[in-house]
N, C-alpha and C. Protein backbone atom coordinates (compact mmCIF):
# COMPACT_ATOMS: atom_id res chain seq x y z
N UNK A 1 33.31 -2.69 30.36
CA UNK A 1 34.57 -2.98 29.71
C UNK A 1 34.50 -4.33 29.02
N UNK A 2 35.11 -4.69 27.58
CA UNK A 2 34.93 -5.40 27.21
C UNK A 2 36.86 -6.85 27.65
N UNK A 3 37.61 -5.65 27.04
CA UNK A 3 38.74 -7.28 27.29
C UNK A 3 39.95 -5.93 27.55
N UNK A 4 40.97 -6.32 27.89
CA UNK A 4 42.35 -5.96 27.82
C UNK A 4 43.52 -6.41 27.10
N UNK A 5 44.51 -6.04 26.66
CA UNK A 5 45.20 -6.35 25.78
C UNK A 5 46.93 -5.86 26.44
N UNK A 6 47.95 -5.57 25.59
CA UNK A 6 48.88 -4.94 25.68
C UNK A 6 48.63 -3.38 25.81
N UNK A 7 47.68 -2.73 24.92
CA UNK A 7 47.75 -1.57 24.35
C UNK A 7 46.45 -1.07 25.61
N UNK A 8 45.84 -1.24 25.97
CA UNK A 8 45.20 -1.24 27.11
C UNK A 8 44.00 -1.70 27.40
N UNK A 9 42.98 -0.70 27.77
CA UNK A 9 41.63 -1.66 27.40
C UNK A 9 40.70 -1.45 26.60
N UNK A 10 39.77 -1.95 26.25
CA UNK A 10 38.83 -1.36 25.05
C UNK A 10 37.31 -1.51 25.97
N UNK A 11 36.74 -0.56 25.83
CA UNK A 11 35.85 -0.32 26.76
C UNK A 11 34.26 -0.80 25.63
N UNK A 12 33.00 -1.03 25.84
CA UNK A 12 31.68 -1.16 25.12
C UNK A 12 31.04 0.45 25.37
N UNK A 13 31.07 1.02 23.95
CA UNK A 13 30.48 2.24 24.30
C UNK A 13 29.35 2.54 23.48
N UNK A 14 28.68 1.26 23.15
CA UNK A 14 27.71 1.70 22.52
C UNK A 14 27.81 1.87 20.59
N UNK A 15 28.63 2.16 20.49
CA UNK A 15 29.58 2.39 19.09
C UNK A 15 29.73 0.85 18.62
N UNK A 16 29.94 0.90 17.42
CA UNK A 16 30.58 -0.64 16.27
C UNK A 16 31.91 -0.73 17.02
N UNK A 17 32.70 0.03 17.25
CA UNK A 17 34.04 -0.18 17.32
C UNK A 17 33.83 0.31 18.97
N UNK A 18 34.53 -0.56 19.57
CA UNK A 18 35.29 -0.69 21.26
C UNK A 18 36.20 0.79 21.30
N UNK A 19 35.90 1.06 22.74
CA UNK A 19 36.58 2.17 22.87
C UNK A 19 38.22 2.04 23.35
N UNK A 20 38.94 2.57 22.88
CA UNK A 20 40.31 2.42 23.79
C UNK A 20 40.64 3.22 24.95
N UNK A 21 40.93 2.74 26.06
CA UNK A 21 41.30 3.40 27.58
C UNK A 21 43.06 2.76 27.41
N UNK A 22 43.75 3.96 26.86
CA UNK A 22 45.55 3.21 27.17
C UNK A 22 45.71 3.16 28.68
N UNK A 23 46.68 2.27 28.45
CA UNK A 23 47.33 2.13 30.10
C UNK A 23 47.83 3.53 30.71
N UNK A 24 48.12 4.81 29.95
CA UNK A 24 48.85 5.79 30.36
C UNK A 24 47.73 6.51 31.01
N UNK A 25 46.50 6.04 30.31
CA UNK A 25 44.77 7.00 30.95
C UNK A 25 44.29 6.28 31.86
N UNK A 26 45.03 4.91 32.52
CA UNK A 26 44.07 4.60 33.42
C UNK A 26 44.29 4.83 34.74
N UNK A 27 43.59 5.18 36.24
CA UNK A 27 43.38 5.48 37.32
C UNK A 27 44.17 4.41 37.79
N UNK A 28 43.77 2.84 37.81
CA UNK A 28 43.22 1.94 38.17
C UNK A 28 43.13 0.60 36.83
N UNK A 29 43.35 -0.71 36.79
CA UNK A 29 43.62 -1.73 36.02
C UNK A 29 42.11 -2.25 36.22
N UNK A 30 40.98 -1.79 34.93
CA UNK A 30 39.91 -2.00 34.85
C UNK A 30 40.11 -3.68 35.02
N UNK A 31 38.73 -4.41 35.73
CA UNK A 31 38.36 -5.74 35.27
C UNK A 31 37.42 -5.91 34.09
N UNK A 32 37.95 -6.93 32.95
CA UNK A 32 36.59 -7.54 32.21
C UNK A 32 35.07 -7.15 33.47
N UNK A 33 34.40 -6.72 32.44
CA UNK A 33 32.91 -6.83 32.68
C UNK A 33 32.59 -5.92 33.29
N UNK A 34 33.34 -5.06 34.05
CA UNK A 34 33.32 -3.68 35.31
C UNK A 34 32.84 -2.37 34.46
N UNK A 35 32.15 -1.73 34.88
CA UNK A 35 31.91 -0.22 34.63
C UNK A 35 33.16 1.07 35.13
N UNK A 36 33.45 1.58 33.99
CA UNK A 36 34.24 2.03 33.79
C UNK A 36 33.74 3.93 33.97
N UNK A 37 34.25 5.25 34.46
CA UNK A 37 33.39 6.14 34.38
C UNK A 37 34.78 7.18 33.80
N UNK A 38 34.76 7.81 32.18
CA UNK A 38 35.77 7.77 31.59
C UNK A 38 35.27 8.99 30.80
N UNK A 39 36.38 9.87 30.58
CA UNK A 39 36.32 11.25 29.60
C UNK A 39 36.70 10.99 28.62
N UNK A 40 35.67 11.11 26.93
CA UNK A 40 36.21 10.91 25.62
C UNK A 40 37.02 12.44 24.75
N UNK A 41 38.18 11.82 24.68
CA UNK A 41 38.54 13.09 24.01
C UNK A 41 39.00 12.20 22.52
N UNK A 42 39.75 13.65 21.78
CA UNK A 42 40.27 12.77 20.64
C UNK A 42 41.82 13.16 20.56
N UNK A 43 42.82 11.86 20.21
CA UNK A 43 43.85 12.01 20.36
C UNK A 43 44.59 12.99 18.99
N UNK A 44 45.88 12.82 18.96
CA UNK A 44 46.78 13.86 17.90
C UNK A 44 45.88 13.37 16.87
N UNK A 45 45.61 12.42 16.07
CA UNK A 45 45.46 11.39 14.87
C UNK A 45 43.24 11.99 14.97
N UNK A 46 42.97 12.57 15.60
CA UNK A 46 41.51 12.60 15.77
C UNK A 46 40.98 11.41 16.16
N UNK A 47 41.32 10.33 16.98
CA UNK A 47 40.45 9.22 16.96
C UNK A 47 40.22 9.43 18.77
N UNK A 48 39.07 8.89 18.64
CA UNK A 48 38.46 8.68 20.22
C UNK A 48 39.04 7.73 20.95
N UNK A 49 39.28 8.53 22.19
CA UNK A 49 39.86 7.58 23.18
C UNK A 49 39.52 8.43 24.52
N UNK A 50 39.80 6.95 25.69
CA UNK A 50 38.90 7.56 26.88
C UNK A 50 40.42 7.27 27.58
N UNK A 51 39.54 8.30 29.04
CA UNK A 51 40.79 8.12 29.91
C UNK A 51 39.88 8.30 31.32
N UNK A 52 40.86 7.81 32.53
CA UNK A 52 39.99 7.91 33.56
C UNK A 52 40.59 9.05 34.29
N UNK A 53 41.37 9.74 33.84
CA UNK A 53 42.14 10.81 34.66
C UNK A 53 41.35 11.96 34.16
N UNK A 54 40.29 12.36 34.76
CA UNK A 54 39.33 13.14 35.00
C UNK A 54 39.82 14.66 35.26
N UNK A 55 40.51 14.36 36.31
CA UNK A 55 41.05 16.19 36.51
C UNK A 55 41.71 16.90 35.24
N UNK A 56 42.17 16.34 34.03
CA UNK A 56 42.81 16.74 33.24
C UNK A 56 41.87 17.52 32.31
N UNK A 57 40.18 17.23 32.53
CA UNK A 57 39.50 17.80 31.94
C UNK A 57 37.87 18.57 32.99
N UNK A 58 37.74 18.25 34.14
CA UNK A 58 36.81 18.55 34.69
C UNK A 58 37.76 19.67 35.87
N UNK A 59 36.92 20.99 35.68
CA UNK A 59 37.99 21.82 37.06
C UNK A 59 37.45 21.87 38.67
N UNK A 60 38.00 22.32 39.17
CA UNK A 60 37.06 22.68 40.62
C UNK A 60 36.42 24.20 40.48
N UNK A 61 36.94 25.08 39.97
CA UNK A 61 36.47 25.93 40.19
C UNK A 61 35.78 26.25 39.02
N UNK A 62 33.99 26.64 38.91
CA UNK A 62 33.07 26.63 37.99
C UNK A 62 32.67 28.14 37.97
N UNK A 63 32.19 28.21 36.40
CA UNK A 63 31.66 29.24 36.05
C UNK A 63 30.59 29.31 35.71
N UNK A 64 29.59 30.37 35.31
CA UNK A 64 28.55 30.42 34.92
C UNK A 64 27.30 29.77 35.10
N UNK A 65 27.35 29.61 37.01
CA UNK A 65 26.61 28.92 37.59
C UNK A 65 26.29 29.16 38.56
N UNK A 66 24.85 29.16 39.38
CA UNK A 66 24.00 30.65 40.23
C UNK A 66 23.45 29.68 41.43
N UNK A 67 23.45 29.65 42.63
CA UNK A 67 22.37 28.74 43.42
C UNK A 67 21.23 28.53 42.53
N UNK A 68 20.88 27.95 42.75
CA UNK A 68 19.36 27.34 42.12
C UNK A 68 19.38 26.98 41.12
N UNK A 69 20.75 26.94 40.59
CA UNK A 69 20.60 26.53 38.81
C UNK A 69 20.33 24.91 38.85
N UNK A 70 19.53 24.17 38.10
CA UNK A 70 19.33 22.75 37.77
C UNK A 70 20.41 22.48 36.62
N UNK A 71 21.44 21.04 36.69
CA UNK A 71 22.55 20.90 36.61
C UNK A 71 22.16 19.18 36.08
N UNK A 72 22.76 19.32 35.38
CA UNK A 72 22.89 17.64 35.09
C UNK A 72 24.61 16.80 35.73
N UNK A 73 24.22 15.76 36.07
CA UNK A 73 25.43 15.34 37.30
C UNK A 73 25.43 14.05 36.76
N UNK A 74 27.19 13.56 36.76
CA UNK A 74 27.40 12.32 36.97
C UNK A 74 28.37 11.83 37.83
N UNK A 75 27.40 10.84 38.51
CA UNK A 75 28.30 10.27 39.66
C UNK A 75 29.39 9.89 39.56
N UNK A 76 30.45 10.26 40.18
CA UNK A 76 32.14 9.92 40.16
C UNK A 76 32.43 9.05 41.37
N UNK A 77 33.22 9.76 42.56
CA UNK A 77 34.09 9.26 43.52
C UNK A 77 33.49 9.45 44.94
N UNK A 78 33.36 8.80 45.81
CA UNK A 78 33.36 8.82 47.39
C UNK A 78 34.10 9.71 48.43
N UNK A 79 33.68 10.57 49.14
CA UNK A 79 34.71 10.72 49.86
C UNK A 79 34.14 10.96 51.51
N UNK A 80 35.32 11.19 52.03
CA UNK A 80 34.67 11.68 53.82
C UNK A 80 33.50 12.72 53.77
N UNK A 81 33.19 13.75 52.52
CA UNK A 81 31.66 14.54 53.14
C UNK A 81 30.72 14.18 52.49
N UNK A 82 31.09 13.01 51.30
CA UNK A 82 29.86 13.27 50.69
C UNK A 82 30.36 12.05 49.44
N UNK A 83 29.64 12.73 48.25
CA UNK A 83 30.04 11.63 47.11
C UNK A 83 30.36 13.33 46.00
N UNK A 84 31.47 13.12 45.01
CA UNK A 84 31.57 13.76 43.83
C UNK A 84 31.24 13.94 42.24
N UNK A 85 30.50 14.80 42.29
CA UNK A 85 29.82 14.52 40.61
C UNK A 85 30.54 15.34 39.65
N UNK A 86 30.15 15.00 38.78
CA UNK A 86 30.89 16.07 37.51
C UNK A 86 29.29 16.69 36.94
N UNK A 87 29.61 17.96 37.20
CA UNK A 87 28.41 18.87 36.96
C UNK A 87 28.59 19.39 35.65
N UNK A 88 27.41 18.87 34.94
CA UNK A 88 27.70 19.27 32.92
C UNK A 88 28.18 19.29 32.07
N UNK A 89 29.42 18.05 32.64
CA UNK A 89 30.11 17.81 31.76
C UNK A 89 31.62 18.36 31.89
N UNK A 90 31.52 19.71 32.98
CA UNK A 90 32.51 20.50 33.10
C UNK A 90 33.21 20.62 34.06
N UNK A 91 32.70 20.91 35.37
CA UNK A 91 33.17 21.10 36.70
C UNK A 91 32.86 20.46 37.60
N UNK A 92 34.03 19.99 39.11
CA UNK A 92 33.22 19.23 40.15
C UNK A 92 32.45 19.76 41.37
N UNK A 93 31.61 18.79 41.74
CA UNK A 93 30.60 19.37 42.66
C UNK A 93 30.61 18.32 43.57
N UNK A 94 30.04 18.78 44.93
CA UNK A 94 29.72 17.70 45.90
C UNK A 94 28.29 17.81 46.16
N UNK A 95 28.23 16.23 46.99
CA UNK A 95 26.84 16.05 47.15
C UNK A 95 26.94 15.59 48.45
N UNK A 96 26.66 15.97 49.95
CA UNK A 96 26.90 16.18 51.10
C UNK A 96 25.81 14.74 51.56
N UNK A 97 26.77 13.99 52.24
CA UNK A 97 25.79 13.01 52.89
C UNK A 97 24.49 13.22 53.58
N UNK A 98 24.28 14.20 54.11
CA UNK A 98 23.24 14.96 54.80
C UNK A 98 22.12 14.62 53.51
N UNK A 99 22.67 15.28 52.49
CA UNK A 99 21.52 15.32 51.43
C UNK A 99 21.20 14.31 50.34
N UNK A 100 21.79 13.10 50.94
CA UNK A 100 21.90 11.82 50.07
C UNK A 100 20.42 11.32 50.86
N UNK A 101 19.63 11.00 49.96
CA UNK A 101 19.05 9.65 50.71
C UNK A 101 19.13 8.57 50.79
N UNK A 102 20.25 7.60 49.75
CA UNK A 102 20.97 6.45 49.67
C UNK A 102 21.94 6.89 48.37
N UNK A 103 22.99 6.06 48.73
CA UNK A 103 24.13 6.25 47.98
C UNK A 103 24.34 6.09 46.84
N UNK A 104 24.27 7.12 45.72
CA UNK A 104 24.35 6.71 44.62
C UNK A 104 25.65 6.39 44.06
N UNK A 105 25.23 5.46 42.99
CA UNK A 105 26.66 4.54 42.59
C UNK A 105 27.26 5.15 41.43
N UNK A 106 28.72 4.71 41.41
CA UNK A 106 29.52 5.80 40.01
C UNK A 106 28.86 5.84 39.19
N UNK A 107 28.91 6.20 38.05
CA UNK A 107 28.69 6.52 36.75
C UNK A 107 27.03 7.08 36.41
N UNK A 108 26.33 6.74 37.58
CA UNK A 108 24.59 7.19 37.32
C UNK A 108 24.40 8.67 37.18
N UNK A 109 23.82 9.15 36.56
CA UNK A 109 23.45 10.51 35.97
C UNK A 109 21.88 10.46 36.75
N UNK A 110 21.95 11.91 37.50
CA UNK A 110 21.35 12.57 38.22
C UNK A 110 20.82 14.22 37.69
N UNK A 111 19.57 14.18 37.74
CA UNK A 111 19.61 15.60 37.76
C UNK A 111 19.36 16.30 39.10
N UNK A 112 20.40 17.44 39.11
CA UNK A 112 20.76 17.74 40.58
C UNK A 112 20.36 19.54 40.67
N UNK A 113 21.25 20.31 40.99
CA UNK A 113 20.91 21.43 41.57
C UNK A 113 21.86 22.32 42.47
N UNK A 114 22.64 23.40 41.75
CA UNK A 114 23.78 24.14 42.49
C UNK A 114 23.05 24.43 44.43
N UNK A 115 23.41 24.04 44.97
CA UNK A 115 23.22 24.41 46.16
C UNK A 115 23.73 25.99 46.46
N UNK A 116 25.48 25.78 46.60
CA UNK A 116 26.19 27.02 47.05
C UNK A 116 27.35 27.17 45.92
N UNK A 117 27.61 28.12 45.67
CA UNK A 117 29.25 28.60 44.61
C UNK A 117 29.65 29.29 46.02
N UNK A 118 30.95 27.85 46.35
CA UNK A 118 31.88 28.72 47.50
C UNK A 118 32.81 29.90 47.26
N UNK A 119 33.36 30.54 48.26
CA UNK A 119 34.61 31.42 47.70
C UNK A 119 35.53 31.24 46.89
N UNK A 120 35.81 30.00 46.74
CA UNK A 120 37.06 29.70 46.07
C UNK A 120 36.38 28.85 44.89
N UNK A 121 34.92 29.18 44.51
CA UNK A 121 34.09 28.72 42.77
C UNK A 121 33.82 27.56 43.03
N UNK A 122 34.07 26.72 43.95
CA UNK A 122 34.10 25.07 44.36
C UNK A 122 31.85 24.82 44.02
N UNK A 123 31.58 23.77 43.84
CA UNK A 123 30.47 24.23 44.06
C UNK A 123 29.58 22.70 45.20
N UNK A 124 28.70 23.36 45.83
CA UNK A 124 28.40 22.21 46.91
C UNK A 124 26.83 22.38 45.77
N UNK A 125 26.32 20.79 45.72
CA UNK A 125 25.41 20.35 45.36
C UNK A 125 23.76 20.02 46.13
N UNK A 126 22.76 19.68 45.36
CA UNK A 126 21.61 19.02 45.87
C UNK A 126 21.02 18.25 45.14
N UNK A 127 19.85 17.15 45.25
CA UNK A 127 19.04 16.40 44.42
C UNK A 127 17.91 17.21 44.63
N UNK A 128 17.60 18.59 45.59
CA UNK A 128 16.31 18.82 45.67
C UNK A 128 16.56 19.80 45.41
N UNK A 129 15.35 20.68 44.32
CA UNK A 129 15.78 21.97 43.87
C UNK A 129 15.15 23.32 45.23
N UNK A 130 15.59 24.56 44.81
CA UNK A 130 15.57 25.19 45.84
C UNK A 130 14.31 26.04 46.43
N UNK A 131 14.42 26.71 47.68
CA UNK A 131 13.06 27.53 47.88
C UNK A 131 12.02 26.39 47.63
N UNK A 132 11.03 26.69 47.46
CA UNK A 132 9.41 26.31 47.38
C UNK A 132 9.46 25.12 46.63
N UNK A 133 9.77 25.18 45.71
CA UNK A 133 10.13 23.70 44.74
C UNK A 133 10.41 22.47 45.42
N UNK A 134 11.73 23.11 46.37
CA UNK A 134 12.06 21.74 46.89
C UNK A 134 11.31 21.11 48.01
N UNK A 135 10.16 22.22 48.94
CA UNK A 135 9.08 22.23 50.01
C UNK A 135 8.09 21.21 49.19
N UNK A 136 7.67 21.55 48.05
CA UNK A 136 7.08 21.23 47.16
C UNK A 136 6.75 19.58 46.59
N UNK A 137 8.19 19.35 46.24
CA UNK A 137 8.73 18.11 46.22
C UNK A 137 8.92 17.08 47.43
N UNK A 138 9.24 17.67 48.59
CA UNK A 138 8.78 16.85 49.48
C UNK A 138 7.62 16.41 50.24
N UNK A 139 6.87 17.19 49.44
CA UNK A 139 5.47 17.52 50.10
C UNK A 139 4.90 15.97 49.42
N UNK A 140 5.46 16.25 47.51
CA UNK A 140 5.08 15.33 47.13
C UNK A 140 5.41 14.03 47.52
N UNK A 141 6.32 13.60 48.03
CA UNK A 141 6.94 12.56 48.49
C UNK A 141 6.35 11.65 49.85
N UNK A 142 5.88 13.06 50.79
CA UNK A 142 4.68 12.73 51.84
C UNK A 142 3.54 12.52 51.48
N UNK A 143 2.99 12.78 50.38
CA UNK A 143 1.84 12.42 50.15
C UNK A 143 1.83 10.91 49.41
N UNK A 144 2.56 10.52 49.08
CA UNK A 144 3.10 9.42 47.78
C UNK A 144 3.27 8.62 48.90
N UNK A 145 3.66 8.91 50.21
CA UNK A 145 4.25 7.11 51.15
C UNK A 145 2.82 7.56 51.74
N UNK A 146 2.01 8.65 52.47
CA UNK A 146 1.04 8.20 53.13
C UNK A 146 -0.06 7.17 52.20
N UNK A 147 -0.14 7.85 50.96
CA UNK A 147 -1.21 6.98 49.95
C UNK A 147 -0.67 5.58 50.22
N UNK A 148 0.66 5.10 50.28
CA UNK A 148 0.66 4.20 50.08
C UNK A 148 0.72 3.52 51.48
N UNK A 149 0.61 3.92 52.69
CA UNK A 149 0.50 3.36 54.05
C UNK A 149 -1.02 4.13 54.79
N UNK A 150 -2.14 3.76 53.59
CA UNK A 150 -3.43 3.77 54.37
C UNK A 150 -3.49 5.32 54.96
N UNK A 151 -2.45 6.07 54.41
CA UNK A 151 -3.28 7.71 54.90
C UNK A 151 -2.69 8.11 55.90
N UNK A 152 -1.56 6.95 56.54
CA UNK A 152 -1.31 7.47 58.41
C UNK A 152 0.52 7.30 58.25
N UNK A 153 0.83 8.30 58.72
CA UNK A 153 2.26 8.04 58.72
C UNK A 153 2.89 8.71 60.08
N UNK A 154 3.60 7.37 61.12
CA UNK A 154 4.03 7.73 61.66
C UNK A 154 5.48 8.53 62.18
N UNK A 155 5.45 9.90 61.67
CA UNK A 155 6.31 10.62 61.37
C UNK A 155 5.87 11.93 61.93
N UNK A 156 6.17 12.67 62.84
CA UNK A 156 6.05 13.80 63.29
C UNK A 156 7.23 14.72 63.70
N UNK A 157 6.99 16.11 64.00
CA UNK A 157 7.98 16.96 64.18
C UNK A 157 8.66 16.22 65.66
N UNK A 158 8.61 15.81 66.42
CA UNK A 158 9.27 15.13 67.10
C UNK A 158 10.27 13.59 66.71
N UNK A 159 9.59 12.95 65.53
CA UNK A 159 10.64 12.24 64.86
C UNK A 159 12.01 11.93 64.95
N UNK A 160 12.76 11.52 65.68
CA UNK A 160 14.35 11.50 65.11
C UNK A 160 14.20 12.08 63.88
N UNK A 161 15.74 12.77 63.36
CA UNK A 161 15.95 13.22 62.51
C UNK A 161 16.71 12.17 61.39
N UNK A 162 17.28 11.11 62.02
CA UNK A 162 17.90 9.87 61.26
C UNK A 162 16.77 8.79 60.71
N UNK A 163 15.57 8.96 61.66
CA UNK A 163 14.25 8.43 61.47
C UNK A 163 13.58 9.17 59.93
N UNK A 164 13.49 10.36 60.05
CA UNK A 164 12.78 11.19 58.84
C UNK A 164 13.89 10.68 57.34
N UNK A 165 15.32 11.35 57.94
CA UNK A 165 15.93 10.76 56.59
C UNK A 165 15.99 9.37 55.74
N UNK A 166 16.08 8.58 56.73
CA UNK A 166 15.47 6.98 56.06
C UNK A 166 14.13 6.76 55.54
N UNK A 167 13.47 7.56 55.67
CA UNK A 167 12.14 6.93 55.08
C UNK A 167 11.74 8.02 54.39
N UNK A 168 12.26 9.14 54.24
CA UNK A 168 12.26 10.21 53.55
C UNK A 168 12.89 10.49 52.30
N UNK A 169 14.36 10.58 52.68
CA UNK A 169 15.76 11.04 52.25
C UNK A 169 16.14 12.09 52.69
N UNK A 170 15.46 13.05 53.60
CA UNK A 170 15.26 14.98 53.68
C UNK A 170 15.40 14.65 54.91
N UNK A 171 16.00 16.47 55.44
CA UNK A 171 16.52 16.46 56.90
C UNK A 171 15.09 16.99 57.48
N UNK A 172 14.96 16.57 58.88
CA UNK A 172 14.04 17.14 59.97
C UNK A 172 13.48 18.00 59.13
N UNK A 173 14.24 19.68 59.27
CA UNK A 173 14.27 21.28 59.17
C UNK A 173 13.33 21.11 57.78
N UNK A 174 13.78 20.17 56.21
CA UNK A 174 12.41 19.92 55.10
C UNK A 174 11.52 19.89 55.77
N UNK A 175 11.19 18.41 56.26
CA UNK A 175 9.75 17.88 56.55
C UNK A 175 9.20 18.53 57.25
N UNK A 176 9.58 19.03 58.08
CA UNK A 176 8.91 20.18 58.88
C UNK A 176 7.95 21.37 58.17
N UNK A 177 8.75 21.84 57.35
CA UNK A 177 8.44 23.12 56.57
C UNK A 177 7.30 21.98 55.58
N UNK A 178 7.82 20.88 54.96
CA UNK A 178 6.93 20.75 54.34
C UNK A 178 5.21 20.09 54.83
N UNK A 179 5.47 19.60 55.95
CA UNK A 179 4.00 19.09 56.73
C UNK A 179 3.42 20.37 56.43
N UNK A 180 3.74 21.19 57.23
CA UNK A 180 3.22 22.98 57.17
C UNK A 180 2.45 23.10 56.49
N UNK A 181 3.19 23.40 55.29
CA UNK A 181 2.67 23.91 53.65
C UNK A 181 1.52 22.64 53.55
N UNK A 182 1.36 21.49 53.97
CA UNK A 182 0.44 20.41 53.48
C UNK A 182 -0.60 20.96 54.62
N UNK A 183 -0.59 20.95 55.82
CA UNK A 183 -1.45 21.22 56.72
C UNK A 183 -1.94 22.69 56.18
N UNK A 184 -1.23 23.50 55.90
CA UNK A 184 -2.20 25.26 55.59
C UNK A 184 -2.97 24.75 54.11
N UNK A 185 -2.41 24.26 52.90
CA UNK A 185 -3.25 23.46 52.28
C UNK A 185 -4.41 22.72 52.43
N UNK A 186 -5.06 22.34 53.79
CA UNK A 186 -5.59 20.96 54.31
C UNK A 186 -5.33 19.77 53.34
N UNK A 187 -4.27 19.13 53.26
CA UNK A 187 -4.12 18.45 52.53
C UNK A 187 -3.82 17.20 53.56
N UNK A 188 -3.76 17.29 54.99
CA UNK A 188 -3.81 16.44 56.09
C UNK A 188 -3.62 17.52 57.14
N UNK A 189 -3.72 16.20 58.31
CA UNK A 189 -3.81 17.04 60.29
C UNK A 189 -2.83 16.61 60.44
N UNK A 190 -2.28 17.09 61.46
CA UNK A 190 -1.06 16.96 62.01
C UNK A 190 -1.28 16.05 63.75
N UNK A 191 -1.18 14.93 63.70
CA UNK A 191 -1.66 14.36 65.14
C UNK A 191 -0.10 14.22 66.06
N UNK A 192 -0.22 13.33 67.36
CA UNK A 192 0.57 13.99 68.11
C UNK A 192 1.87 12.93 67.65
N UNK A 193 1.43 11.68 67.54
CA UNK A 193 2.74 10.89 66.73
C UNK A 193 2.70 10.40 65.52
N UNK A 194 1.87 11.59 64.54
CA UNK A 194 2.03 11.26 63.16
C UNK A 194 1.33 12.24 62.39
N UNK A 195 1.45 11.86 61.13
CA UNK A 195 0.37 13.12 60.23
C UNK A 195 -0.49 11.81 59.42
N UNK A 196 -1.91 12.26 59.20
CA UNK A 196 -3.00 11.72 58.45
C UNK A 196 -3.67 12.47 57.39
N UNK A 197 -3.51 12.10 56.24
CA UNK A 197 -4.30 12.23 55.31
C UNK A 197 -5.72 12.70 55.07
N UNK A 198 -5.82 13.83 54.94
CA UNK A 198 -7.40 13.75 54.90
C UNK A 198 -8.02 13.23 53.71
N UNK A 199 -9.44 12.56 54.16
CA UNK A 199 -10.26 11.43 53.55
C UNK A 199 -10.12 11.51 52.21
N UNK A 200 -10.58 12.87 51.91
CA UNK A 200 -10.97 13.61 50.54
C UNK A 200 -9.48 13.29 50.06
N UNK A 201 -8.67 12.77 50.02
CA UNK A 201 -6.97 13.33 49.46
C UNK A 201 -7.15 11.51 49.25
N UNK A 202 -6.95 11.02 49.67
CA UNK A 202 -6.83 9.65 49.45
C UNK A 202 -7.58 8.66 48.04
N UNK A 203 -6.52 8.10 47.39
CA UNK A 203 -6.99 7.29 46.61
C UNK A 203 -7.80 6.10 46.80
């Protein structure tokens, strides 16, 4: 945001000309200098203007959207299960603390991943895409911290599960499945309080 006025605020959008957020569109009394996370429409007159009242244009209940679909997401609002994105521009989605690996902050654009379309079209989210892909991806992720901790990582199916997600981001029930797929690979052994790299795999 750049300054405030009477007429409301004028936001930096990249554009020659400042964006206007009126006082009637705002949530909340932006500060100078603050990031602002705002829907451009155009008013009676065609001119662009933003507003932060979001529901007036993003719905809950989504269409034309399947588990497994890959989704482009931007981070919105906080709440008790999770954090809320606006999925494509169109509809909202959640992103379940379970499946956070640290908290992403408003306005960052994510590419994410329909998890579930509930009964009522709502849709629950992921950062990891689905089936094998996402085994896949964490596989890569285990291989990427052992390279970088000498080949040995102390992390096994006995692990805390609050243990795996911190140094992971993924619950137990992933890493599990994904050691697997690395061990039937030989892509490492599985020891009794950790997994190791085999020689040949190491940079």
């Amino acid at each position: 945001m750049v300054t405030v006025n009477d007429t409301g605020a004028f936001l930096d959008w990249g554009q020659p000309k400042d964006l206007l957020l009126p006082y009637g569109e705002q949530r909340f009394r932006p500060e100078p200098g603050k990031r602002v996370l705002v829907m451009v429409y155009e008013d009676d007159r065609g001119r662009p203007v933003a507003s932060q009242r979001l529901d007036r244009f993003i719905t809950d209940e989504a269409s034309g959207l399947a588990p497994g679909d890959e989704v482009e997401l931007m981070i919105a609002d906080r709440t008790d299960l999770g954090v809320k994105a606006v999925v494509d521009h169109r509809f909202w989605g959640l992103l379940y603390h379970d499946d956070l690996p640290q908290a992403p902050r408003r306005g960052q654009r994510l590419t994410g991943y329909v998890k579930r379309v509930r009964d009522d079209g709502r849709l629950d989210l992921s950062l990891l895409p689905p089936g094998t892909a996402r085994l896949d991806m964490v596989g890569d992720k285990i291989l990427e911290l052992l390279r970088r901790h000498h080949g040995y990582l102390a992390l096994s199916d006995k692990s805390p599960a609050s243990e795996i997600k911190a140094r992971l981001g993924v619950s137990k029930n992933a890493f599990k499945q994904a050691i697997g797929r690395l061990y039937k690979k030989r892509l490492i052994v599985i020891e009794s309080e950790g997994i190791r790299l085999l020689a040949e795999q190491e940079d």
